[in-house]
PDB file of N, CA and C in Angstrom:
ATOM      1  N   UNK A   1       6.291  49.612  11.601  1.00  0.00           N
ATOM      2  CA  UNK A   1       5.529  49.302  12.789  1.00  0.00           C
ATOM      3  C   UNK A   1       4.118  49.868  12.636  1.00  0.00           C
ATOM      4  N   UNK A   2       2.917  49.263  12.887  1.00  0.00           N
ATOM      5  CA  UNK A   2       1.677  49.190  12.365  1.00  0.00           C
ATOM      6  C   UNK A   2       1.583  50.058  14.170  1.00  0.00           C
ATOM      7  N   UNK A   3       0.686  51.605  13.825  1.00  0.00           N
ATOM      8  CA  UNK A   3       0.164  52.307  15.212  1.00  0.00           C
ATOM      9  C   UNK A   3      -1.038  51.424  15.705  1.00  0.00           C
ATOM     10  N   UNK A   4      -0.896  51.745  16.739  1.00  0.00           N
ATOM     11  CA  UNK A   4      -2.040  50.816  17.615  1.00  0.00           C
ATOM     12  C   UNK A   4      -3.429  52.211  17.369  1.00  0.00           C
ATOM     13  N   UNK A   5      -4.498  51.731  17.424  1.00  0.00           N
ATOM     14  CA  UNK A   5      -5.842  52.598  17.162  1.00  0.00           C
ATOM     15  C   UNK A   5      -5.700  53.129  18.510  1.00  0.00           C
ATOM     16  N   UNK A   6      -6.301  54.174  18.435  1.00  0.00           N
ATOM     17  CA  UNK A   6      -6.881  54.780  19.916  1.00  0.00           C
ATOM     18  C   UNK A   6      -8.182  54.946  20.303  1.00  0.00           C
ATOM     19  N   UNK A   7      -8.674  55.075  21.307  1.00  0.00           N
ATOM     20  CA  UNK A   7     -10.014  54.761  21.597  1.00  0.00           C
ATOM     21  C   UNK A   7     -11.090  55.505  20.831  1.00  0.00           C
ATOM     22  N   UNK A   8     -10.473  56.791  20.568  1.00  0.00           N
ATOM     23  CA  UNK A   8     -11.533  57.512  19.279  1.00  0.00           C
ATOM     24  C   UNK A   8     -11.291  57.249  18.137  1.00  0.00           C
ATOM     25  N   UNK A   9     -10.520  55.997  18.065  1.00  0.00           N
ATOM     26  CA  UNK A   9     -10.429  55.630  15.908  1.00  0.00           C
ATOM     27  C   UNK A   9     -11.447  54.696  16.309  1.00  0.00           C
ATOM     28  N   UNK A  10     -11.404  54.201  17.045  1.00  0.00           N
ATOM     29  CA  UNK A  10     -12.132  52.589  17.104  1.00  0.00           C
ATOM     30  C   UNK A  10     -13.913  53.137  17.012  1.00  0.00           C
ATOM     31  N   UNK A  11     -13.707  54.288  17.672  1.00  0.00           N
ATOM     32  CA  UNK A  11     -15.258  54.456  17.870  1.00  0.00           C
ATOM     33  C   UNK A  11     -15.629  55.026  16.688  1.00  0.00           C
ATOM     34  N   UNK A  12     -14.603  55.806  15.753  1.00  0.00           N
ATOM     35  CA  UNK A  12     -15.112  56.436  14.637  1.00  0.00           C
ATOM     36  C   UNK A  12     -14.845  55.590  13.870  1.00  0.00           C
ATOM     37  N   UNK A  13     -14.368  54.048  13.411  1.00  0.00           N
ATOM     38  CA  UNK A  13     -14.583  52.866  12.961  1.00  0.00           C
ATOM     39  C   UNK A  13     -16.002  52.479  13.402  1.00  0.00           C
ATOM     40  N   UNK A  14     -16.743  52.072  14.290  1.00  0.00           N
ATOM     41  CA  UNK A  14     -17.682  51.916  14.453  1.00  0.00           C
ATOM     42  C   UNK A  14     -18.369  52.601  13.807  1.00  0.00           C
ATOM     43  N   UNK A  15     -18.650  54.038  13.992  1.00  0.00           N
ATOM     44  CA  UNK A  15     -19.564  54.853  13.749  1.00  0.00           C
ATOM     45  C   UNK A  15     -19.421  55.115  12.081  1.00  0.00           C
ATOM     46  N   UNK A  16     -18.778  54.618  11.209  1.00  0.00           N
ATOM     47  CA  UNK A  16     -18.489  54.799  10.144  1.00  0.00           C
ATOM     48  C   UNK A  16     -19.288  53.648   9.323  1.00  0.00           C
ATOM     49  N   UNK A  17     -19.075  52.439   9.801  1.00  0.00           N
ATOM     50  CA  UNK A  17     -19.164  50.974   9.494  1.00  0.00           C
ATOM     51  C   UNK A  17     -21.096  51.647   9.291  1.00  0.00           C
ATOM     52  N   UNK A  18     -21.407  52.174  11.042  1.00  0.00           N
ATOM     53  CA  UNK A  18     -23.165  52.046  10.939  1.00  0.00           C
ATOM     54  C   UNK A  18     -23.669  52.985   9.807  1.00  0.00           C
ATOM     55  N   UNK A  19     -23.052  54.546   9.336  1.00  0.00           N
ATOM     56  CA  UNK A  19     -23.034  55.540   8.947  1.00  0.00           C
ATOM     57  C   UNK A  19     -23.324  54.938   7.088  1.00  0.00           C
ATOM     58  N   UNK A  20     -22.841  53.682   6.993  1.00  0.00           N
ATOM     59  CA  UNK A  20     -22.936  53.167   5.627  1.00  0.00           C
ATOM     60  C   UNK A  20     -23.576  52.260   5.433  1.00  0.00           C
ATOM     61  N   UNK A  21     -24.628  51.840   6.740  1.00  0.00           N
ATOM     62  CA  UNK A  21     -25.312  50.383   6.696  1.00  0.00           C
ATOM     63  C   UNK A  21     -26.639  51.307   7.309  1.00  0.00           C
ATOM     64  N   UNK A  22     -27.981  50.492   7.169  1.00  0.00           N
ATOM     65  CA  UNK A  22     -28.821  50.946   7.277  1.00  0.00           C
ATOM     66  C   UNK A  22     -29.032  50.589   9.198  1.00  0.00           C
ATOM     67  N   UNK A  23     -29.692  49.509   9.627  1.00  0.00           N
ATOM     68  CA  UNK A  23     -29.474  48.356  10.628  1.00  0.00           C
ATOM     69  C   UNK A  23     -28.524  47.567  10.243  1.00  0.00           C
ATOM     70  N   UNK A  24     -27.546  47.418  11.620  1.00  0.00           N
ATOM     71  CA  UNK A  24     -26.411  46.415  11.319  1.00  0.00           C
ATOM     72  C   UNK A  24     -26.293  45.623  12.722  1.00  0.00           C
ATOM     73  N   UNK A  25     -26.595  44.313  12.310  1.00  0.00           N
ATOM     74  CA  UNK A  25     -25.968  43.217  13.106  1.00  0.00           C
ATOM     75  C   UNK A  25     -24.493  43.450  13.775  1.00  0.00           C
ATOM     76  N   UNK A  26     -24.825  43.016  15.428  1.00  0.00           N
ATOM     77  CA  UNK A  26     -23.175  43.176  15.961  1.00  0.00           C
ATOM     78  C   UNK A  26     -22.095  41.908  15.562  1.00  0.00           C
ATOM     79  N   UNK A  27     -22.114  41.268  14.549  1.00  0.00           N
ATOM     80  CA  UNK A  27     -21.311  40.415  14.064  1.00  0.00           C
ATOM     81  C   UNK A  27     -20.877  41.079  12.679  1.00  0.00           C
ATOM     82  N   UNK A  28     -21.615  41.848  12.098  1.00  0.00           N
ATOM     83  CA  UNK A  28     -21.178  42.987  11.072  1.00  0.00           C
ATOM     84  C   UNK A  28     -20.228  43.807  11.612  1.00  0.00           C
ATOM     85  N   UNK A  29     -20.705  44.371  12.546  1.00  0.00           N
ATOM     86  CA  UNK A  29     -20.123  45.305  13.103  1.00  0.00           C
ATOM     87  C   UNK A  29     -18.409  44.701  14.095  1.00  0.00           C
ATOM     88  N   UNK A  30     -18.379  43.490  14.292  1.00  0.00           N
ATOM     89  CA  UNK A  30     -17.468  43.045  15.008  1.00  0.00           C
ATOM     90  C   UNK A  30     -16.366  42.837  13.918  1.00  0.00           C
ATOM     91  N   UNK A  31     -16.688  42.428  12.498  1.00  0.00           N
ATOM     92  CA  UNK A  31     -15.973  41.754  11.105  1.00  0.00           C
ATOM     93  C   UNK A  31     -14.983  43.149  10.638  1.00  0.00           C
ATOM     94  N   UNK A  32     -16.584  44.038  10.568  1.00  0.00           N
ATOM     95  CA  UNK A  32     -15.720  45.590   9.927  1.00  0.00           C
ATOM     96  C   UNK A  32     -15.074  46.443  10.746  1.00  0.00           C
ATOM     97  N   UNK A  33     -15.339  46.594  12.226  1.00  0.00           N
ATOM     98  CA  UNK A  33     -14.634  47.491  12.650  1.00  0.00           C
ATOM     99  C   UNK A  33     -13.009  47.126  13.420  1.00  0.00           C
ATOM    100  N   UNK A  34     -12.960  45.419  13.055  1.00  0.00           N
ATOM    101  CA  UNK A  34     -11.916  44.888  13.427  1.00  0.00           C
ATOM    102  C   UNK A  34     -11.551  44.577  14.986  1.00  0.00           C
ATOM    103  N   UNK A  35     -12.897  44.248  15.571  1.00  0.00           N
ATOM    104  CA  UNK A  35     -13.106  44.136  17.099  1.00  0.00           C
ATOM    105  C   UNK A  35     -13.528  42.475  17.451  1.00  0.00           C
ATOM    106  N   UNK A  36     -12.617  42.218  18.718  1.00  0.00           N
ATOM    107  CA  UNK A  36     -13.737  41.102  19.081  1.00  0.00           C
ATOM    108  C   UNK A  36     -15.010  41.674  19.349  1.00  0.00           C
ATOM    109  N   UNK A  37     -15.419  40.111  20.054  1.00  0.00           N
ATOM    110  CA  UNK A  37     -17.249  40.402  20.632  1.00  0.00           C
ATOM    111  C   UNK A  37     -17.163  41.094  22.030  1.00  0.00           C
ATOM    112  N   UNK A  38     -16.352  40.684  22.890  1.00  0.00           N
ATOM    113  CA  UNK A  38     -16.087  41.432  24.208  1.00  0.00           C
ATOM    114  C   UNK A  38     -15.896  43.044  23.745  1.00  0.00           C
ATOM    115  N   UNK A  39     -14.917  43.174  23.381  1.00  0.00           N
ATOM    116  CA  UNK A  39     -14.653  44.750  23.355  1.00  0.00           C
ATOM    117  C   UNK A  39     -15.466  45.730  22.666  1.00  0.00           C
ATOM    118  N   UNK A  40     -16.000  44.779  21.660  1.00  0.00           N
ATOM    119  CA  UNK A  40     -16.965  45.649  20.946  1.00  0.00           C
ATOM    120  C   UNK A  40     -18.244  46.304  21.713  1.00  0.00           C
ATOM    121  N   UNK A  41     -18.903  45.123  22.548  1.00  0.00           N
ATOM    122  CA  UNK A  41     -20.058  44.857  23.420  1.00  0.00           C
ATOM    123  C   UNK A  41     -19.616  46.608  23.995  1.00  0.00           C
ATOM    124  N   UNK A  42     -18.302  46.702  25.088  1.00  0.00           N
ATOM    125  CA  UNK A  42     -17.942  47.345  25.983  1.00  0.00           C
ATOM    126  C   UNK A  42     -17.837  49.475  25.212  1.00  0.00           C
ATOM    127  N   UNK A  43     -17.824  49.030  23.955  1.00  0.00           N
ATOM    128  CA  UNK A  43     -17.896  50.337  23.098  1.00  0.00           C
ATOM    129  C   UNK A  43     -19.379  50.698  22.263  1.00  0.00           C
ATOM    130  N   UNK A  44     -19.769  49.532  22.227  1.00  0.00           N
ATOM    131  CA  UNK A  44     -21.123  50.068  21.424  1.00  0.00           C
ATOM    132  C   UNK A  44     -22.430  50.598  23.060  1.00  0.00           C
ATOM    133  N   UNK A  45     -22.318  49.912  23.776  1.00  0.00           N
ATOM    134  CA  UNK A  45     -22.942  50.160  25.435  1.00  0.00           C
ATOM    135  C   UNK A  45     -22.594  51.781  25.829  1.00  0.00           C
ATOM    136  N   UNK A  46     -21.445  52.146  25.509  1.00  0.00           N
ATOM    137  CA  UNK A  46     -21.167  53.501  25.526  1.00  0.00           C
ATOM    138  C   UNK A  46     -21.444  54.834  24.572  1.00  0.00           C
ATOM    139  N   UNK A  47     -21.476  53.999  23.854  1.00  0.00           N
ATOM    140  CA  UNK A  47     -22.213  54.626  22.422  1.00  0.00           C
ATOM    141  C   UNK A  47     -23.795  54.972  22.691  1.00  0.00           C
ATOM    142  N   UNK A  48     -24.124  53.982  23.039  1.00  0.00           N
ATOM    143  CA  UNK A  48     -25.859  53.299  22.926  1.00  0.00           C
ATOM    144  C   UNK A  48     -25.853  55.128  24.174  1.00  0.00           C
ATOM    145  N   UNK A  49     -25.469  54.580  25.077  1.00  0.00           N
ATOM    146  CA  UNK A  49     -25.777  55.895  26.793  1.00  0.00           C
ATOM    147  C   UNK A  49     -25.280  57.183  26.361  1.00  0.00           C
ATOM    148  N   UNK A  50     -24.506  57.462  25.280  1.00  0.00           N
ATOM    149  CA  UNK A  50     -23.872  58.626  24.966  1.00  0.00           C
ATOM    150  C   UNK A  50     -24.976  59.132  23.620  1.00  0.00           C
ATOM    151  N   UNK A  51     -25.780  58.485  23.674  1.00  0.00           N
ATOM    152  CA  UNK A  51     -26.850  58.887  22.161  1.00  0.00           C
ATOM    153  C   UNK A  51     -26.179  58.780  21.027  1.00  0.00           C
ATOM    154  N   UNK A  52     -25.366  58.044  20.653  1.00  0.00           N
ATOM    155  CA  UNK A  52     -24.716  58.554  19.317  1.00  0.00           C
ATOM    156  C   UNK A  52     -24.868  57.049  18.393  1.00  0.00           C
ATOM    157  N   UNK A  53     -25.586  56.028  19.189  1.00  0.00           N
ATOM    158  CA  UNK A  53     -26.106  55.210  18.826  1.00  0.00           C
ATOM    159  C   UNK A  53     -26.947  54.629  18.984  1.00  0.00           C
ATOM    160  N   UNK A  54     -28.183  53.987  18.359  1.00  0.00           N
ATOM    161  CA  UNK A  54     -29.335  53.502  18.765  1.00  0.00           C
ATOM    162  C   UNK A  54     -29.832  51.810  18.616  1.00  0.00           C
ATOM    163  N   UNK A  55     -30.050  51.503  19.547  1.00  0.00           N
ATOM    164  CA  UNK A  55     -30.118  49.868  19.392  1.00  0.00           C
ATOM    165  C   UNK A  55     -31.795  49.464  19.180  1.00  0.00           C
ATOM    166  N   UNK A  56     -31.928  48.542  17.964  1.00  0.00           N
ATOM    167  CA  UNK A  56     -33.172  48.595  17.641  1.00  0.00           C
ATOM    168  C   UNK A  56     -33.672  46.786  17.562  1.00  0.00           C
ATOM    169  N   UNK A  57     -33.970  46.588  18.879  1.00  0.00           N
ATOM    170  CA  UNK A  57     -34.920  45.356  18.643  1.00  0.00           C
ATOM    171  C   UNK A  57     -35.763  44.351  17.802  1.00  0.00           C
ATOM    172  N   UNK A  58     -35.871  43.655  17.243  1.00  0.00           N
ATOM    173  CA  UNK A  58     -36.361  43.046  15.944  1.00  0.00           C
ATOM    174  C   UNK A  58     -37.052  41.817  16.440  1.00  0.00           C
ATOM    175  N   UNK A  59     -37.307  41.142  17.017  1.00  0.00           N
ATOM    176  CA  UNK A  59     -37.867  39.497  17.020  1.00  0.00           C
ATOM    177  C   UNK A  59     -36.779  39.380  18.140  1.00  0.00           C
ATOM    178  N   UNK A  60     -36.151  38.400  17.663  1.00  0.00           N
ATOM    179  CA  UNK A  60     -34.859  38.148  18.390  1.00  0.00           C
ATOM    180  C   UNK A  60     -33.417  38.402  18.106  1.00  0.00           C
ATOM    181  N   UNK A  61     -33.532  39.787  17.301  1.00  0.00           N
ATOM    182  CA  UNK A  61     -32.074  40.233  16.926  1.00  0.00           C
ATOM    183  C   UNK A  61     -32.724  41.738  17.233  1.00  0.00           C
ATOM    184  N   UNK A  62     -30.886  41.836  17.531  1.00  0.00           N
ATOM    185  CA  UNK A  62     -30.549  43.395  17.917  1.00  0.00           C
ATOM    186  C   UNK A  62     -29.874  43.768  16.693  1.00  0.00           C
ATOM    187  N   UNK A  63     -30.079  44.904  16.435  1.00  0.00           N
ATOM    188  CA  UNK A  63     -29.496  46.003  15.248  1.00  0.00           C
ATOM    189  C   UNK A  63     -29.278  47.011  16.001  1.00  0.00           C
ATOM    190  N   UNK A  64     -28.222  47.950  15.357  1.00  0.00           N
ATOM    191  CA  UNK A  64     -27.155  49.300  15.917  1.00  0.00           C
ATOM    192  C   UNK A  64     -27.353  50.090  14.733  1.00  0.00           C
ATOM    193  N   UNK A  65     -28.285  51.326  14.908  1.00  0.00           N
ATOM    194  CA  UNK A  65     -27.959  52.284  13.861  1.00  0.00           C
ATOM    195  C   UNK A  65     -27.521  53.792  14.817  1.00  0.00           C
ATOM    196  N   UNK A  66     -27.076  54.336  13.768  1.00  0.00           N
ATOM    197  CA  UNK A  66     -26.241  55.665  13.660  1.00  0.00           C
ATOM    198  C   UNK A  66     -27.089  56.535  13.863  1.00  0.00           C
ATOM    199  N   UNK A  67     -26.957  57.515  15.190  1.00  0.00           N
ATOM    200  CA  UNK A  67     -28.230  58.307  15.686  1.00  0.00           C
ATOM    201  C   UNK A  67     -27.477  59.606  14.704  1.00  0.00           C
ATOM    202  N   UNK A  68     -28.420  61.380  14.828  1.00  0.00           N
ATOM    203  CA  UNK A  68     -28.072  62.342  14.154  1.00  0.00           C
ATOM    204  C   UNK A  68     -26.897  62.444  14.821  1.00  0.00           C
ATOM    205  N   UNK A  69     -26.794  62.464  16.122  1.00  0.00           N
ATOM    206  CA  UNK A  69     -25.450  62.974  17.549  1.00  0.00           C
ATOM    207  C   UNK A  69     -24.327  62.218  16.939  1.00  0.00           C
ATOM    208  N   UNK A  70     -24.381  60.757  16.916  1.00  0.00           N
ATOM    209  CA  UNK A  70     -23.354  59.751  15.987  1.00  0.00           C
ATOM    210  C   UNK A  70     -23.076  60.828  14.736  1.00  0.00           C
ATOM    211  N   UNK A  71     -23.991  60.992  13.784  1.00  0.00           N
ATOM    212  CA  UNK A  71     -23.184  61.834  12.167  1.00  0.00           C
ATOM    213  C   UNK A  71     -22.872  62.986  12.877  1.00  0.00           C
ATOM    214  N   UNK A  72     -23.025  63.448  13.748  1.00  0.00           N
ATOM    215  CA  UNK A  72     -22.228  64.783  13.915  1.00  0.00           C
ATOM    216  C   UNK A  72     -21.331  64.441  14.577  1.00  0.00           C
ATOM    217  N   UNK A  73     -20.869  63.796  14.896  1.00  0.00           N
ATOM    218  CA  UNK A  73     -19.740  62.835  15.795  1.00  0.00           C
ATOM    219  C   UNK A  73     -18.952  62.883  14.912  1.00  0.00           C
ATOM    220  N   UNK A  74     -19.420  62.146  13.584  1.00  0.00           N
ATOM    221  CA  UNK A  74     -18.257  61.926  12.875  1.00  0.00           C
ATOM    222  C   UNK A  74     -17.668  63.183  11.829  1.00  0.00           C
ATOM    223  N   UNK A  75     -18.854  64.068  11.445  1.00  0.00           N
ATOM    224  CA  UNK A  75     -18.343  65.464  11.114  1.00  0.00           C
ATOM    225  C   UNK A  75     -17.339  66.313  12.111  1.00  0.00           C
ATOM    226  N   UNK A  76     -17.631  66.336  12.728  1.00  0.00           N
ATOM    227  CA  UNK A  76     -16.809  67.110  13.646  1.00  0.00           C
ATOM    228  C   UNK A  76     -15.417  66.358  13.861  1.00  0.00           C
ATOM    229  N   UNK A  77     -15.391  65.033  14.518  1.00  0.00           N
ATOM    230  CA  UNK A  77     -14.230  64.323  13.737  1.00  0.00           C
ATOM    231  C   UNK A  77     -13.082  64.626  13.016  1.00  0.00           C
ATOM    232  N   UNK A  78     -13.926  64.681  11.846  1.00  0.00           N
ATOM    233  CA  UNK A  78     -13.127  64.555  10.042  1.00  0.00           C
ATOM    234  C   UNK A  78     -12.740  66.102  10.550  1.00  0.00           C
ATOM    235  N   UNK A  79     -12.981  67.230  11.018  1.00  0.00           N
ATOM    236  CA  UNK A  79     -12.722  68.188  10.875  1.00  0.00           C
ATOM    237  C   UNK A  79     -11.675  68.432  11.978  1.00  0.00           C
ATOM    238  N   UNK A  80     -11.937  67.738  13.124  1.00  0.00           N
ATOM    239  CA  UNK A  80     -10.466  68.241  13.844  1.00  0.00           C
ATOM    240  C   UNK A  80      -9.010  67.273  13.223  1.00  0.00           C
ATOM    241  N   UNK A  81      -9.529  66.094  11.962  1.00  0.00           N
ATOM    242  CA  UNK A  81      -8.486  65.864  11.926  1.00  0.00           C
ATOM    243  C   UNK A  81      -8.122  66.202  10.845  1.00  0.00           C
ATOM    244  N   UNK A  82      -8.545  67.418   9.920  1.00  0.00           N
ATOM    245  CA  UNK A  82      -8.298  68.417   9.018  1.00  0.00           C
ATOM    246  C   UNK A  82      -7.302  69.372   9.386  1.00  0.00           C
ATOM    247  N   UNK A  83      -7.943  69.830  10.779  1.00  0.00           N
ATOM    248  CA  UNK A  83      -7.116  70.761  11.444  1.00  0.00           C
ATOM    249  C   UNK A  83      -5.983  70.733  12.111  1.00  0.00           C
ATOM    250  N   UNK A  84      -5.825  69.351  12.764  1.00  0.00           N
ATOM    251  CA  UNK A  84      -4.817  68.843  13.187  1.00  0.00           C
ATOM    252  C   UNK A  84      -3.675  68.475  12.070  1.00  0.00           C
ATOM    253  N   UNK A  85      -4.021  67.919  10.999  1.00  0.00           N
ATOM    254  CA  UNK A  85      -2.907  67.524   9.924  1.00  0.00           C
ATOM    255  C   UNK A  85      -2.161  68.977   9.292  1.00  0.00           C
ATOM    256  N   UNK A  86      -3.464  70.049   9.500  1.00  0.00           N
ATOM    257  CA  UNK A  86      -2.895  71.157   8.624  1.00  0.00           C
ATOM    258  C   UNK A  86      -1.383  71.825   9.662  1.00  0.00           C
ATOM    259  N   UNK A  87      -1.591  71.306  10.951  1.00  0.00           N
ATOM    260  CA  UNK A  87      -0.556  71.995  11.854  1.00  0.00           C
ATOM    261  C   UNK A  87       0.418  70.925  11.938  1.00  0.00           C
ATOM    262  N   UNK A  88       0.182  69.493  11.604  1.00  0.00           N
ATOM    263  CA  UNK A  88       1.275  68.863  11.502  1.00  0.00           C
ATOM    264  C   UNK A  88       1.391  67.881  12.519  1.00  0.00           C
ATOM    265  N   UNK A  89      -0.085  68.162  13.209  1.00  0.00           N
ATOM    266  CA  UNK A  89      -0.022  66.748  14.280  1.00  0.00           C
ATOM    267  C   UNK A  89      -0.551  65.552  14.404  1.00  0.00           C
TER     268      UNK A  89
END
């Protein structure tokens, strides 16, 4: 039985996807982090107000890059789930 993601994998899927792309299109971002366009919209908007992502205007395209708050997002992350595996949860 395949676990269902939880709302902080999805976001540290996101934040991973931008973390390896310079500017990324939200149709990039919809392909790799395994999201529709609705739900994605509803997580990157939270991202964008929480600083941990930055939306950058172009002509007539939007790009999503990975603010410093985002990489420490995801350091801190990787480390509680260091800590968590070492206890077995």
């Amino acid at each position: 039985m395949v676990k269902k993601r939880t709302r902080l994998d999805v976001i540290k899927d996101i934040l991973v996807v931008l973390r390896n792309g310079h500017k990324v299109k939200i149709t990039h971002l919809i392909y790799k982090s395994n999201l529709s366009s609705g739900s994605i919209k509803d997580y990157l908007k939270e991202l964008v107000e929480n600083g941990l992502v930055s939306e950058v205007k172009n002509s007539e395209r939007v790009y999503y890059q990975i603010t410093s708050k985002g990489n420490q997002f995801l350091e801190d992350f990787d480390k509680i789930m260091i800590f968590s595996e070492a206890y077995g949860l």
